[in-house]
Protein backbone atom coordinates (compact mmCIF):
# COMPACT_ATOMS: atom_id res chain seq x y z
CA UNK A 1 -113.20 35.39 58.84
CA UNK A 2 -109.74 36.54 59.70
CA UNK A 3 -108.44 40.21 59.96
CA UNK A 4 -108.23 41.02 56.51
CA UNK A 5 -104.73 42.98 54.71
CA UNK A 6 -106.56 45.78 54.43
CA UNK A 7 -108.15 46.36 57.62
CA UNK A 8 -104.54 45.46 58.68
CA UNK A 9 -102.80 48.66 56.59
CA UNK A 10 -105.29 50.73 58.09
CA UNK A 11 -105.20 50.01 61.30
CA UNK A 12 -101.11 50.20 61.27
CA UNK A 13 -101.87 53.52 59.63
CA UNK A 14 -103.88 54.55 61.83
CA UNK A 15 -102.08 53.91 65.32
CA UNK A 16 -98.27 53.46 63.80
CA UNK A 17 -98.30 56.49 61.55
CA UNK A 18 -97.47 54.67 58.13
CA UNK A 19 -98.55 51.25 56.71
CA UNK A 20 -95.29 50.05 57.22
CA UNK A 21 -94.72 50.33 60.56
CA UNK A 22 -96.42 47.60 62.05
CA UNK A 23 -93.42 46.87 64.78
CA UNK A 24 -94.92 50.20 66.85
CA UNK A 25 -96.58 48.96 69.99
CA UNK A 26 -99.95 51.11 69.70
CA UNK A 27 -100.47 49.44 66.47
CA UNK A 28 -99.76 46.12 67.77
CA UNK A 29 -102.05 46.29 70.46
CA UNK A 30 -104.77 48.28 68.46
CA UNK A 31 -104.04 45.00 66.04
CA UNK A 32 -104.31 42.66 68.70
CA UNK A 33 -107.49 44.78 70.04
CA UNK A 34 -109.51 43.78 66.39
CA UNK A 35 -108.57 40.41 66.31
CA UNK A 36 -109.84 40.08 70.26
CA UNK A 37 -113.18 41.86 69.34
CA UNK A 38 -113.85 39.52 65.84
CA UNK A 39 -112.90 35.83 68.44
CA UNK A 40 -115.12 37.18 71.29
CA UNK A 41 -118.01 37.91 69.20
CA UNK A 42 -117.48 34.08 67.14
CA UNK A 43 -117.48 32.97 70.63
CA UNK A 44 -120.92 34.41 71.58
CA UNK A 45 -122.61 32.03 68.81
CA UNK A 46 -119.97 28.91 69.07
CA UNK A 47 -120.08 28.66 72.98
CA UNK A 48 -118.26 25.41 72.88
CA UNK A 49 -115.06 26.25 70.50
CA UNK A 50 -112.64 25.44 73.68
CA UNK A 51 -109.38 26.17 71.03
CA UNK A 52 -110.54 29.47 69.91
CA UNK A 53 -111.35 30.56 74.27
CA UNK A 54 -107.55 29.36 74.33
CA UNK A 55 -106.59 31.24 71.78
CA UNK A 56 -108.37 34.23 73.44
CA UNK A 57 -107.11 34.34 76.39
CA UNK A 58 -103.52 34.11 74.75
CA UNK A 59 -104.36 37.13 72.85
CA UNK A 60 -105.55 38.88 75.84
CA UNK A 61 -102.59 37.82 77.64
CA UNK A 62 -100.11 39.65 75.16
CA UNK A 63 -102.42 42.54 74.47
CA UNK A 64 -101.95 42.71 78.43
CA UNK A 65 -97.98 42.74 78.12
CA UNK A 66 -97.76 45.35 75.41
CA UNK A 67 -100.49 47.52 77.63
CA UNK A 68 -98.22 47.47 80.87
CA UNK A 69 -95.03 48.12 78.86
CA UNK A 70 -96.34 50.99 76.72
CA UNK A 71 -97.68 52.10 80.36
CA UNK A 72 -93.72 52.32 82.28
CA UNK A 73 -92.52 54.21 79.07
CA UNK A 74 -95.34 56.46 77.55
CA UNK A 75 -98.35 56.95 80.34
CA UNK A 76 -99.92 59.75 78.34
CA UNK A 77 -99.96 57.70 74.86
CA UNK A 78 -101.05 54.92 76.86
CA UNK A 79 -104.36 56.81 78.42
CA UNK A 80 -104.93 58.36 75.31
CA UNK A 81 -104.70 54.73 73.27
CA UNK A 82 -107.02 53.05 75.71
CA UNK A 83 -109.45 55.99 75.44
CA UNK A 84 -109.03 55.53 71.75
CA UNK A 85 -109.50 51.59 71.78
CA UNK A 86 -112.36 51.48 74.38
CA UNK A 87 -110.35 49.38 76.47
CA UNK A 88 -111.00 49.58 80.07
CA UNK A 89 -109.11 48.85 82.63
């Protein structure tokens, strides 16, 4: 099952302020966050879907690159999303 519209509008409300605003990078990487968590936990019953670990790691990859920019510009609004997300790091 894919990310839904909805649960799309309210995470971008949520993190981005409006459910238009998906270009914000909080919502982007809160975005990128649910699609991670759904993958990992198909991956815990379907050990051998090699495309879909690809696909994960790709998704961690950018997730990573949005993190580390939103870090050099915002640092406060970075902790505070990560504390938010449950990311560690």
């Amino acid at each position: 099952m894919q990310v839904t519209s909805e649960v799309k509008k309210t995470i971008f409300k949520t993190y981005g302020g409006s459910e238009k605003n998906t270009g914000s990078t909080a919502a982007q990487i809160a975005l990128y966050t649910e699609r991670i968590n759904h993958m990992s936990g198909h991956l815990e019953t379907n050990k051998k879907d090699h495309s879909n670990t690809r696909s994960l790691l790709r998704l961690v990859g950018r997730r990573r690159r949005l993190l580390n920019y939103m870090m050099k510009n915002d640092l406060t609004a970075y902790r505070q999303l990560i504390e938010k997300l449950g990311i560690r790091k």
